[in-house]
N, C-alpha and C. Protein backbone atom coordinates (compact mmCIF):
# COMPACT_ATOMS: atom_id res chain seq x y z
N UNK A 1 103.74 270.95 228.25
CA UNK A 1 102.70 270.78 229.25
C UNK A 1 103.17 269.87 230.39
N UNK A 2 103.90 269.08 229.78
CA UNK A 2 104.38 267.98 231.60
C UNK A 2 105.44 268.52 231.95
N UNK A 3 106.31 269.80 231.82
CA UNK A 3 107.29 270.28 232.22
C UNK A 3 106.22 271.05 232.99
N UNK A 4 104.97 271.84 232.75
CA UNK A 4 103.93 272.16 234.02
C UNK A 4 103.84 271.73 235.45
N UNK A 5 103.69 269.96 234.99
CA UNK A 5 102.62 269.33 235.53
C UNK A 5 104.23 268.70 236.86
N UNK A 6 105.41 269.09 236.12
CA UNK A 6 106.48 268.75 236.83
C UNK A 6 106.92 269.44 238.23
N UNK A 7 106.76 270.61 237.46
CA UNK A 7 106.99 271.93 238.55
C UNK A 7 105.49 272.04 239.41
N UNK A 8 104.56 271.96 239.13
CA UNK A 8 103.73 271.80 240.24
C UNK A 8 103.78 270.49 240.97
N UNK A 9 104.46 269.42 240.78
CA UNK A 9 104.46 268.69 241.49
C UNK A 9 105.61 268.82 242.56
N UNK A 10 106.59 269.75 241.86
CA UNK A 10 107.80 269.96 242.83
C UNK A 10 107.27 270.65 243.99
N UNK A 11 106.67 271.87 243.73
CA UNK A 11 105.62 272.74 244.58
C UNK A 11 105.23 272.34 245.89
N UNK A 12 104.19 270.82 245.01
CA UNK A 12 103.67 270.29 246.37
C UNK A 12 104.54 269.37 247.40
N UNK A 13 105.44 269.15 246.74
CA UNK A 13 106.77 268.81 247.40
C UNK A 13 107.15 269.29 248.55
N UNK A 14 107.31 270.45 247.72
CA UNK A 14 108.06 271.35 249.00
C UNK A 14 107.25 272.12 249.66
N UNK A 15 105.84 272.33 249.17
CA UNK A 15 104.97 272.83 250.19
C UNK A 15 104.47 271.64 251.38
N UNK A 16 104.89 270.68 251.31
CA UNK A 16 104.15 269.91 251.86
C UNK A 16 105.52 269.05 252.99
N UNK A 17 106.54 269.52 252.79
CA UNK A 17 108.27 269.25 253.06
C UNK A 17 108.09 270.11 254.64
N UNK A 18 108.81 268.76 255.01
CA UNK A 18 109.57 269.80 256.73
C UNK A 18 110.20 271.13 256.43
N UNK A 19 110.53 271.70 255.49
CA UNK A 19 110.88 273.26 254.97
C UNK A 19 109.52 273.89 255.49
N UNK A 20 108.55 273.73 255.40
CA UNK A 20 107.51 274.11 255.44
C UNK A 20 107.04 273.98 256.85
N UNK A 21 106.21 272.88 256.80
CA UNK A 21 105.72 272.38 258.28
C UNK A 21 106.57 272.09 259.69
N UNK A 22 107.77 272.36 258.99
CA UNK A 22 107.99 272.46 260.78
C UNK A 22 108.70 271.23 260.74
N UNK A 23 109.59 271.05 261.95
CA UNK A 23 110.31 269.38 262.31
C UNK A 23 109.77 268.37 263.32
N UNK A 24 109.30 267.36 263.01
CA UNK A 24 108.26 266.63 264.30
C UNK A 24 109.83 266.12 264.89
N UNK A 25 110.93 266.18 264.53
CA UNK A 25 112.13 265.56 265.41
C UNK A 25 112.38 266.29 266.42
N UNK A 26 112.83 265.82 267.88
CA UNK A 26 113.85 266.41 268.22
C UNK A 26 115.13 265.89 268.29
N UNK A 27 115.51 265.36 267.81
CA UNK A 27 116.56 264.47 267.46
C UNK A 27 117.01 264.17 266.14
N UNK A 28 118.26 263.90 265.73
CA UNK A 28 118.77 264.60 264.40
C UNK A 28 118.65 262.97 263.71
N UNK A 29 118.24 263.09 262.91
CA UNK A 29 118.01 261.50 261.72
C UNK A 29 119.11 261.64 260.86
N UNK A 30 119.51 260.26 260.48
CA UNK A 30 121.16 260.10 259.42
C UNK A 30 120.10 260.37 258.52
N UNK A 31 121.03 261.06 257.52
CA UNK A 31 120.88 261.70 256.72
C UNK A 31 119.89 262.82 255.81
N UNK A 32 119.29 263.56 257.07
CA UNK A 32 118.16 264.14 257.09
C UNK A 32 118.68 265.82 256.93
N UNK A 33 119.78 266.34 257.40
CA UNK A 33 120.56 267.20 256.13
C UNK A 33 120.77 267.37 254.76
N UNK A 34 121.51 265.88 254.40
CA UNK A 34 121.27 266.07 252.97
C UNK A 34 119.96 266.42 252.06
N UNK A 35 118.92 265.37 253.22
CA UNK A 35 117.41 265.30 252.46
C UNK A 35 116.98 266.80 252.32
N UNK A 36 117.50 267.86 253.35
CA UNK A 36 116.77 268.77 253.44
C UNK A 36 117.84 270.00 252.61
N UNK A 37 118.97 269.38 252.35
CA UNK A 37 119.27 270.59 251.23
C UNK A 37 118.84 269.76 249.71
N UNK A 38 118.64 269.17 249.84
CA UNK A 38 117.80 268.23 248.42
C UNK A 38 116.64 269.24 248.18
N UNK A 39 115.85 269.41 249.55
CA UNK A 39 114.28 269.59 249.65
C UNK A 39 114.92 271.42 248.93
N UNK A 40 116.10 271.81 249.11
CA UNK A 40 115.85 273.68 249.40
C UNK A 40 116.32 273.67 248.39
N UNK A 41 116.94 272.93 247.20
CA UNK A 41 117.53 272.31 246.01
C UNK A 41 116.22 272.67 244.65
N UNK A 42 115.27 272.32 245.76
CA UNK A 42 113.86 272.28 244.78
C UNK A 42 113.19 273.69 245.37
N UNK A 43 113.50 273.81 246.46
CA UNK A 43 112.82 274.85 247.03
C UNK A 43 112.75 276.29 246.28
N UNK A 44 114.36 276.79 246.22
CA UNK A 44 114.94 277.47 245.81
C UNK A 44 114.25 278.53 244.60
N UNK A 45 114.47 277.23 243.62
CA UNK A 45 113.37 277.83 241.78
C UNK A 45 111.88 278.16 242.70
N UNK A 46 111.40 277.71 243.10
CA UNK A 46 109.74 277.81 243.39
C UNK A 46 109.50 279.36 244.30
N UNK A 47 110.57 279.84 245.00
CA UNK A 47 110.61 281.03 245.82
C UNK A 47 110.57 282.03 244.95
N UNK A 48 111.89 281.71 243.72
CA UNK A 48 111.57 282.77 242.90
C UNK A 48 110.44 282.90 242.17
N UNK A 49 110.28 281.66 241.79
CA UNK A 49 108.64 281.71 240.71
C UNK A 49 107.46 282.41 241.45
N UNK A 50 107.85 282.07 242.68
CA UNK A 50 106.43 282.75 243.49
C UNK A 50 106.74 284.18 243.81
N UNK A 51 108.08 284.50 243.91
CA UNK A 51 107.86 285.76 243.84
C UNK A 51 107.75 286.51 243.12
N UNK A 52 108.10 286.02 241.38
CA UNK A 52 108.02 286.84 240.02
C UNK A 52 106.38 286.77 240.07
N UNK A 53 105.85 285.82 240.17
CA UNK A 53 103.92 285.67 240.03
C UNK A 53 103.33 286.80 240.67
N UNK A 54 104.08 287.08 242.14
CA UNK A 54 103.25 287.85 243.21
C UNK A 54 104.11 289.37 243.00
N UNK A 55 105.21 289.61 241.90
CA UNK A 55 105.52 290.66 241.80
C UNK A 55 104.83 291.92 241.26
N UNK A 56 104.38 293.11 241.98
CA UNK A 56 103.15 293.93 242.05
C UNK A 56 102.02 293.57 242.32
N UNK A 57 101.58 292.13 242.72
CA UNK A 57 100.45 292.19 243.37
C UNK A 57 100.30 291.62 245.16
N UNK A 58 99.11 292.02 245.17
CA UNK A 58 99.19 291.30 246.96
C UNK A 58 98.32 290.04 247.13
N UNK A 59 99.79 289.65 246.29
CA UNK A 59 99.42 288.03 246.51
C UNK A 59 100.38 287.05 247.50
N UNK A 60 99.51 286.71 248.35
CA UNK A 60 100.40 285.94 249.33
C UNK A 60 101.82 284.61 249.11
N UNK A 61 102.87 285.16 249.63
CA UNK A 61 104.02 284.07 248.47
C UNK A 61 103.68 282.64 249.89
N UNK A 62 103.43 281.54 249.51
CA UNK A 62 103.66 280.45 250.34
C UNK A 62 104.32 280.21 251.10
N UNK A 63 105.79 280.02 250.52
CA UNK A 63 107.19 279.93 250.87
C UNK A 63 108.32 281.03 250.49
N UNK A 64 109.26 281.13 251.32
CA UNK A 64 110.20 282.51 251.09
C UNK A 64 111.58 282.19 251.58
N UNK A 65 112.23 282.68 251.22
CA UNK A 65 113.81 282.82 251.64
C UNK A 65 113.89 282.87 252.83
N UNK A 66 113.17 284.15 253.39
CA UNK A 66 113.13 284.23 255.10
C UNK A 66 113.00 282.65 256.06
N UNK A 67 111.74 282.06 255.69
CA UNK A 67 112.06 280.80 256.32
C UNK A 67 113.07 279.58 255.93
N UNK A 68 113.38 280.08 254.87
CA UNK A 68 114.92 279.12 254.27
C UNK A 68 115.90 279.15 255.46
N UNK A 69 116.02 280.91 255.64
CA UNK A 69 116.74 281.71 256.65
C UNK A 69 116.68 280.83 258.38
N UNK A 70 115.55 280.52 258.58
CA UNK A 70 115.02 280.81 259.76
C UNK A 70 115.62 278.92 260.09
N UNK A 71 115.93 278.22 259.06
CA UNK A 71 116.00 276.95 259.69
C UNK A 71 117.31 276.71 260.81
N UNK A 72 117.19 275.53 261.28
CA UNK A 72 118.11 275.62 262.36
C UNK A 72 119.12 274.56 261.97
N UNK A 73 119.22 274.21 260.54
CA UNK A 73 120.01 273.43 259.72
C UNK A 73 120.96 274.39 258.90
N UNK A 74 122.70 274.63 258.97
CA UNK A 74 123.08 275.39 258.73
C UNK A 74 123.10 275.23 256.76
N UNK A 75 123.11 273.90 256.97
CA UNK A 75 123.21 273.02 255.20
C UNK A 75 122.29 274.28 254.34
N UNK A 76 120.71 274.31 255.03
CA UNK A 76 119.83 274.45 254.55
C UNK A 76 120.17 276.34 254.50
N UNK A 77 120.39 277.12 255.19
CA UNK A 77 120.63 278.26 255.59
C UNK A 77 122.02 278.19 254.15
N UNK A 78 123.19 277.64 254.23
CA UNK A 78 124.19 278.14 253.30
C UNK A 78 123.94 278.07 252.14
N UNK A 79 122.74 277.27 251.68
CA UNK A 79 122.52 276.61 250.00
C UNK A 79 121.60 278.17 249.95
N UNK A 80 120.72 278.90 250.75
CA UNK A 80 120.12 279.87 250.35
C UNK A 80 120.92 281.34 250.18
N UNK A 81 121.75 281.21 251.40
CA UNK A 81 122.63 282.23 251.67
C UNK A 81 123.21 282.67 250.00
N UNK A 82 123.78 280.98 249.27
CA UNK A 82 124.54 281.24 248.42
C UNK A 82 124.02 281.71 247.16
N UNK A 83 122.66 281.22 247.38
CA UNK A 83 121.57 281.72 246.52
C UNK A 83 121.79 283.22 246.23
N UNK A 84 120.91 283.55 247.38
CA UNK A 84 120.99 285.59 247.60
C UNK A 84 122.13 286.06 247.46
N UNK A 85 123.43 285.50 247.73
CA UNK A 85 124.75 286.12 247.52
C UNK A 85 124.65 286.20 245.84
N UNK A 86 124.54 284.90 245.38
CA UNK A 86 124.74 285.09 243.59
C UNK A 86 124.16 286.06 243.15
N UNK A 87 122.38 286.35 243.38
CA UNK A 87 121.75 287.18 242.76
C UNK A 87 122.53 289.08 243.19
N UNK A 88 122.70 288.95 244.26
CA UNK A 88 122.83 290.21 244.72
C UNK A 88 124.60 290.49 244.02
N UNK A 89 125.22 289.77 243.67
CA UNK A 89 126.74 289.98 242.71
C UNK A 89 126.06 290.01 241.46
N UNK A 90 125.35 289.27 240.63
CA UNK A 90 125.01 289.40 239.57
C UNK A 90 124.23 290.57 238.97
N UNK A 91 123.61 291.44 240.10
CA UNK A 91 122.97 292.21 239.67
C UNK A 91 123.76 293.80 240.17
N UNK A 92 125.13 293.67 241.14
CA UNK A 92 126.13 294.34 240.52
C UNK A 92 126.65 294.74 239.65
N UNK A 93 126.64 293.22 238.74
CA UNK A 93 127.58 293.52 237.62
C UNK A 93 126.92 293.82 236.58
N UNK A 94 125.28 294.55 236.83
CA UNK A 94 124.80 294.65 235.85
C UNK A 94 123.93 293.88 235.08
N UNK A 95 124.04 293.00 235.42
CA UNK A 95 123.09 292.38 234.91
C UNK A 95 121.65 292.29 234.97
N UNK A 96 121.32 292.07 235.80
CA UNK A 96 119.82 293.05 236.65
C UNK A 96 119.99 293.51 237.70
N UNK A 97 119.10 294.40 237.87
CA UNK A 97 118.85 295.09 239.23
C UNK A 97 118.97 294.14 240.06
N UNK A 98 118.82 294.89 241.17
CA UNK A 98 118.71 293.82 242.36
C UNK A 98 117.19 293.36 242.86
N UNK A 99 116.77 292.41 242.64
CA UNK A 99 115.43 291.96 243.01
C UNK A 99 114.91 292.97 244.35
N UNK A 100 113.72 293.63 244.04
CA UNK A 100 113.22 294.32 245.37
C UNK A 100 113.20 293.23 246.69
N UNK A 101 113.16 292.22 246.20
CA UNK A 101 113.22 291.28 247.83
C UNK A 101 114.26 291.43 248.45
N UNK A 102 115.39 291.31 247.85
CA UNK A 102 117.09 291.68 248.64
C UNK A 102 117.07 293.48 249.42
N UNK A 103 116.89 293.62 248.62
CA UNK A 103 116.43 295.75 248.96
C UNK A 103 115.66 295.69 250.65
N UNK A 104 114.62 294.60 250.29
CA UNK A 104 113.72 294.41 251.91
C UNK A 104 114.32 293.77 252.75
N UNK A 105 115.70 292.81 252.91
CA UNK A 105 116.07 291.94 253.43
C UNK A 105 117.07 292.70 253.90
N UNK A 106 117.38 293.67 254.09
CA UNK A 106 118.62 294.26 254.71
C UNK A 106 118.41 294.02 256.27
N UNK A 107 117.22 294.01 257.22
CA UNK A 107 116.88 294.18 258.29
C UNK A 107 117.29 292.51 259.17
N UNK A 108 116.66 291.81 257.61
CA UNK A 108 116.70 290.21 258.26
C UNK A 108 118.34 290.20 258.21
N UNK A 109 119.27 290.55 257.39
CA UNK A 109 120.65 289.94 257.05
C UNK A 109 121.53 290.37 258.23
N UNK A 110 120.64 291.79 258.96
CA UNK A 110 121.79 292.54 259.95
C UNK A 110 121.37 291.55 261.29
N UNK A 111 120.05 290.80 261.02
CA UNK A 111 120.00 289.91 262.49
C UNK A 111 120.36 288.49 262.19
N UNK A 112 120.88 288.02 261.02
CA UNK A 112 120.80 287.09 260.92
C UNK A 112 122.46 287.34 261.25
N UNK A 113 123.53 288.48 260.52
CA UNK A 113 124.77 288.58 260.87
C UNK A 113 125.20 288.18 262.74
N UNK A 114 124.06 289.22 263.30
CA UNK A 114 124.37 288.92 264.73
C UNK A 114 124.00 287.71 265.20
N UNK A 115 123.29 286.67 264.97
CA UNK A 115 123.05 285.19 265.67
C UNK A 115 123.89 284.76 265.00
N UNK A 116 124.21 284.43 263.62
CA UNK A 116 124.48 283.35 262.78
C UNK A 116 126.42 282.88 263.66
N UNK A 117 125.86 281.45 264.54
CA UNK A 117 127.03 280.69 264.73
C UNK A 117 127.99 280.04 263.39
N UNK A 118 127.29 279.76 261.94
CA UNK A 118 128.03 278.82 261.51
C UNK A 118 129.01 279.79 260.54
N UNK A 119 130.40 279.66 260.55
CA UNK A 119 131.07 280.34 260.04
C UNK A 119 130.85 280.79 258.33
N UNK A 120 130.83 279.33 257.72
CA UNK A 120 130.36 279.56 256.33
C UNK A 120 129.21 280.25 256.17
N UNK A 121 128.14 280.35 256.95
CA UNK A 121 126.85 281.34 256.83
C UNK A 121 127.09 282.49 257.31
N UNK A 122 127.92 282.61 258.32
CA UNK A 122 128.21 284.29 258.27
C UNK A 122 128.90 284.84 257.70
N UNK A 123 129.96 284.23 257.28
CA UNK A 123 130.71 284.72 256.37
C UNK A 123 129.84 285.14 255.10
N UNK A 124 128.99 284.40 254.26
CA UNK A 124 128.09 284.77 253.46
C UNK A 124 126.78 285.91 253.77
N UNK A 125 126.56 285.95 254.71
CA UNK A 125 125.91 287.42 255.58
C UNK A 125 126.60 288.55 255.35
N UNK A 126 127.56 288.49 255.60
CA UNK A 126 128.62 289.77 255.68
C UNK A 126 129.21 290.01 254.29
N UNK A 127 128.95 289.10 253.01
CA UNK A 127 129.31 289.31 251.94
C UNK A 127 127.65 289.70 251.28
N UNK A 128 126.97 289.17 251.67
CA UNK A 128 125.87 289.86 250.82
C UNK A 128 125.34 291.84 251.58
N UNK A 129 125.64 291.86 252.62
CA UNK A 129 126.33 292.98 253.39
C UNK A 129 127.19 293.58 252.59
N UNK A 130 127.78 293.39 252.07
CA UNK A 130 128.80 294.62 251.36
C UNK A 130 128.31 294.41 249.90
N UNK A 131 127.36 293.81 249.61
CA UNK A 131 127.72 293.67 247.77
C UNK A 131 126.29 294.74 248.15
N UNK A 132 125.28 294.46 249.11
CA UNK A 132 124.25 295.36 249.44
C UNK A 132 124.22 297.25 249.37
N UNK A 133 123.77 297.86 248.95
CA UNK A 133 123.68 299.30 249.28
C UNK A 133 123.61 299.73 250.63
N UNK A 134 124.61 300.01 251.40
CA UNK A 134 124.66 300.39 252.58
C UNK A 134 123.40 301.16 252.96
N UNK A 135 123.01 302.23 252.33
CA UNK A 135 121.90 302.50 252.63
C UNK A 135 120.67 302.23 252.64
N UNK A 136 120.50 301.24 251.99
CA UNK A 136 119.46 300.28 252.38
C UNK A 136 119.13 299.57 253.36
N UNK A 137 120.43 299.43 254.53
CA UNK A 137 120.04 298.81 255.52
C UNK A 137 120.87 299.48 257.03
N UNK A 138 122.13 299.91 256.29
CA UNK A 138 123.10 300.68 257.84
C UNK A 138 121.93 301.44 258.28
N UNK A 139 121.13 302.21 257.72
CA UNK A 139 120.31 303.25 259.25
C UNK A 139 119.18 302.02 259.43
N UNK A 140 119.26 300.81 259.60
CA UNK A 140 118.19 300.53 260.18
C UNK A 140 119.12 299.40 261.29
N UNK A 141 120.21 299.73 261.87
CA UNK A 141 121.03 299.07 262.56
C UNK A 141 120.42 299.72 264.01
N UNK A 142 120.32 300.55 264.30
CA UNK A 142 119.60 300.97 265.86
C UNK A 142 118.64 300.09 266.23
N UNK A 143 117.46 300.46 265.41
CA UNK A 143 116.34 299.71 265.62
C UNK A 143 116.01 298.16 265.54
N UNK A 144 117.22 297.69 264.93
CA UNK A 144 117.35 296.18 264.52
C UNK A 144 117.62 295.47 265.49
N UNK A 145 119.23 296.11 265.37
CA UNK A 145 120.18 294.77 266.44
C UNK A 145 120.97 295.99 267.14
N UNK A 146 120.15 297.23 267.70
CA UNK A 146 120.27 298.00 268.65
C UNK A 146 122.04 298.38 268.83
N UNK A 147 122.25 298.66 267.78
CA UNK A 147 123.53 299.33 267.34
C UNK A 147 123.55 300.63 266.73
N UNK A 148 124.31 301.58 267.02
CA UNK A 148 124.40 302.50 265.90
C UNK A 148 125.03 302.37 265.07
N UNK A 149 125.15 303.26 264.26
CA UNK A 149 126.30 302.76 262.43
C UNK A 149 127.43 302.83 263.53
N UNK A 150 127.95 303.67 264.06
CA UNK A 150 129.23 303.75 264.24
C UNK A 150 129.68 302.63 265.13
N UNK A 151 129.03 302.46 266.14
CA UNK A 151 128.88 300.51 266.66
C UNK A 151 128.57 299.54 265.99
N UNK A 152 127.89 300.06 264.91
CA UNK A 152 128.29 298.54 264.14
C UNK A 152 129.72 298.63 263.19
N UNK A 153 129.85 299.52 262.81
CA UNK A 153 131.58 299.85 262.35
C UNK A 153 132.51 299.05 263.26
N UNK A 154 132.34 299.68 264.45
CA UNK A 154 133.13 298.59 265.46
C UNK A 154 132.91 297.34 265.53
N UNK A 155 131.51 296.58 265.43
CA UNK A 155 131.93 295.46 265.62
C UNK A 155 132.10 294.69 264.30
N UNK A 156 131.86 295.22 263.13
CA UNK A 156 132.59 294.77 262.45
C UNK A 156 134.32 294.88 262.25
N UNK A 157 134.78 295.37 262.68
CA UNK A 157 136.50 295.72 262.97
C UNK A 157 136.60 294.78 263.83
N UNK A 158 136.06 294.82 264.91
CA UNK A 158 136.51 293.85 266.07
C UNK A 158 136.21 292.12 265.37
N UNK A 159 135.38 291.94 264.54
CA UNK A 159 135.04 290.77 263.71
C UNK A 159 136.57 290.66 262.87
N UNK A 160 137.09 291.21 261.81
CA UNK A 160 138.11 291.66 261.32
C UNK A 160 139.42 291.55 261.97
N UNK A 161 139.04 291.69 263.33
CA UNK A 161 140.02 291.51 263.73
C UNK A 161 140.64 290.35 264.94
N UNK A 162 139.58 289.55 265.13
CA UNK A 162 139.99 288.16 265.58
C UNK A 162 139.35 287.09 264.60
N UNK A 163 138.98 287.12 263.74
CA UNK A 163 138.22 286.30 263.09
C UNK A 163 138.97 285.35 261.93
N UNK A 164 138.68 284.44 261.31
CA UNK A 164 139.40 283.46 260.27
C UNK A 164 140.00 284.58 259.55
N UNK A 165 141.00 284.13 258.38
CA UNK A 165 141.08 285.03 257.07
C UNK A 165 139.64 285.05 255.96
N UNK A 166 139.17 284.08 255.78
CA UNK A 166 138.21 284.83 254.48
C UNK A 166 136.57 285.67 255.48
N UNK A 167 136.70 285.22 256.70
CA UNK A 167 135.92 286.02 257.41
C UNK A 167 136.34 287.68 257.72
N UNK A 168 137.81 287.63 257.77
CA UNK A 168 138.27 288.79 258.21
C UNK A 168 138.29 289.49 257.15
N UNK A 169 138.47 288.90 256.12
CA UNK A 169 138.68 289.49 254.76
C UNK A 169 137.34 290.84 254.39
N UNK A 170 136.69 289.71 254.46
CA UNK A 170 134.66 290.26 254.22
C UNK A 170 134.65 291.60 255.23
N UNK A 171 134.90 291.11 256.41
CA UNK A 171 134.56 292.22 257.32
C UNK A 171 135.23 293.74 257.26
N UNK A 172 136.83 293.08 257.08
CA UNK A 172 137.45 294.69 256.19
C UNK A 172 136.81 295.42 255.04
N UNK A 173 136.01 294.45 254.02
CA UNK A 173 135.73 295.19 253.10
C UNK A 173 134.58 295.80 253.28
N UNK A 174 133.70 295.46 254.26
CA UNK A 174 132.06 295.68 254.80
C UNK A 174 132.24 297.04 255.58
N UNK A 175 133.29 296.71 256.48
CA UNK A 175 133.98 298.04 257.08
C UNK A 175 134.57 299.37 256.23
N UNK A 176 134.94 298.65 255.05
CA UNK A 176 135.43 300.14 254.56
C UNK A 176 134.22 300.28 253.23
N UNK A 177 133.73 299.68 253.17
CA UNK A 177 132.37 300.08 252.35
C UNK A 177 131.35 301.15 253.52
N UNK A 178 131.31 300.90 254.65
CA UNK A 178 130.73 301.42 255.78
C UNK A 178 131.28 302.98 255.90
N UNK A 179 132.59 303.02 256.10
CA UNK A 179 133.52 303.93 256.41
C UNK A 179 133.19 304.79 255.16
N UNK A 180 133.15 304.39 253.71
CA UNK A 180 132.80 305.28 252.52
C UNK A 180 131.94 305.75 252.54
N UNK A 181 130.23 305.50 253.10
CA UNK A 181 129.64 305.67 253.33
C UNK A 181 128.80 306.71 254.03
N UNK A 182 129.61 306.60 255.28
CA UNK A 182 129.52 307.89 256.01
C UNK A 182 130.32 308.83 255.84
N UNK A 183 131.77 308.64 255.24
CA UNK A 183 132.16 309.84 254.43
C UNK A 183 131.56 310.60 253.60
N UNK A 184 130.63 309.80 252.90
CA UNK A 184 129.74 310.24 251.72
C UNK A 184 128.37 311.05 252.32
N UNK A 185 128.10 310.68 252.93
CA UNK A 185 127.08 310.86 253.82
C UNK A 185 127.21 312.50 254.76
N UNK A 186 128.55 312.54 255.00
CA UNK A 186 128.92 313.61 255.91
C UNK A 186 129.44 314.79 254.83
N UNK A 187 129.51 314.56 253.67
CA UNK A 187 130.05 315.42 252.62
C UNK A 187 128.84 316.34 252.27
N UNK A 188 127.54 315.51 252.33
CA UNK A 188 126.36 315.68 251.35
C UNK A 188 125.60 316.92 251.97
């Protein structure tokens, strides 16, 4: 019962956490990164709990990955990134499916690929991008981030091809997961 009374207190934590409400700064406070991958530390378990609770019903989730996504703290963005990357490999290998939330997130990952400045977070974009079912999200590249598949083929190559090594790495393999794809696609 106080392992309950624990996790709802984490809850109000983080419901009640600049994760949530917003940043009254405009100006960056020492050590207010760490605090806030601390805060997504706790955050994290409670996204899923709320989404296993609200799974099949229409029940409103509080907090979500998406605004994990949406912060303008890259700390806070890579601790989730690495999150969704684990689940979405783990459920490769079989282990479970892939949570229907990742399945819906193909739209957010292809805009988050095109803004995302911080290398370690895009790099993790473009890997949960290929561990992803291409078809779950390549035809929604027009309407997204106003590319077609075959432009986004390109700019992933052109990524591939000035980019770090473990960035370039990702992008070759995203590219020829892409390239299989529409082979497959053009066979059918």
């Amino acid at each position: 019962l106080q392992g309950l009374d624990l996790w709802e207190d984490v809850r109000r934590i983080v419901l009640a956490s600049e994760l949530v409400t917003g940043f009254p700064w405009t100006f960056k406070v020492p050590g207010l990164p760490q605090y806030l991958q601390s805060l997504t530390k706790l955050a994290i378990p409670q996204v899923w709990a709320s989404l296993a609770e609200a799974e099949g019903q229409a029940i409103a989730v509080p907090f979500s990955f998406s605004r994990l996504l949406e912060s303008s703290f890259p700390e806070v963005r890579l601790l989730t990134l690495d999150t969704l990357l684990e689940r979405v490999t783990s459920s490769e290998l079989g282990e479970k499916g892939p949570p229907p939330l990742l399945c819906t997130m193909g739209e957010e990952f292809l805009l988050l690929a095109m803004k995302e400045n911080h290398p370690g977070c895009f790099c993790r974009v473009l890997k949960i991008l290929y561990h992803m079912n291409p078809s779950e999200w390549l035809p929604q590249t027009e309407h997204c981030v106003h590319l077609s598949p075959k432009e986004f083929l390109i700019w992933t190559m052109d990524i591939a091809s000035k980019d770090r090594s473990e960035i370039q790495s990702v992008a070759l393999k995203l590219a020829s997961k892409v390239i299989a794809y529409h082979v497959q696609k053009c066979e059918e």
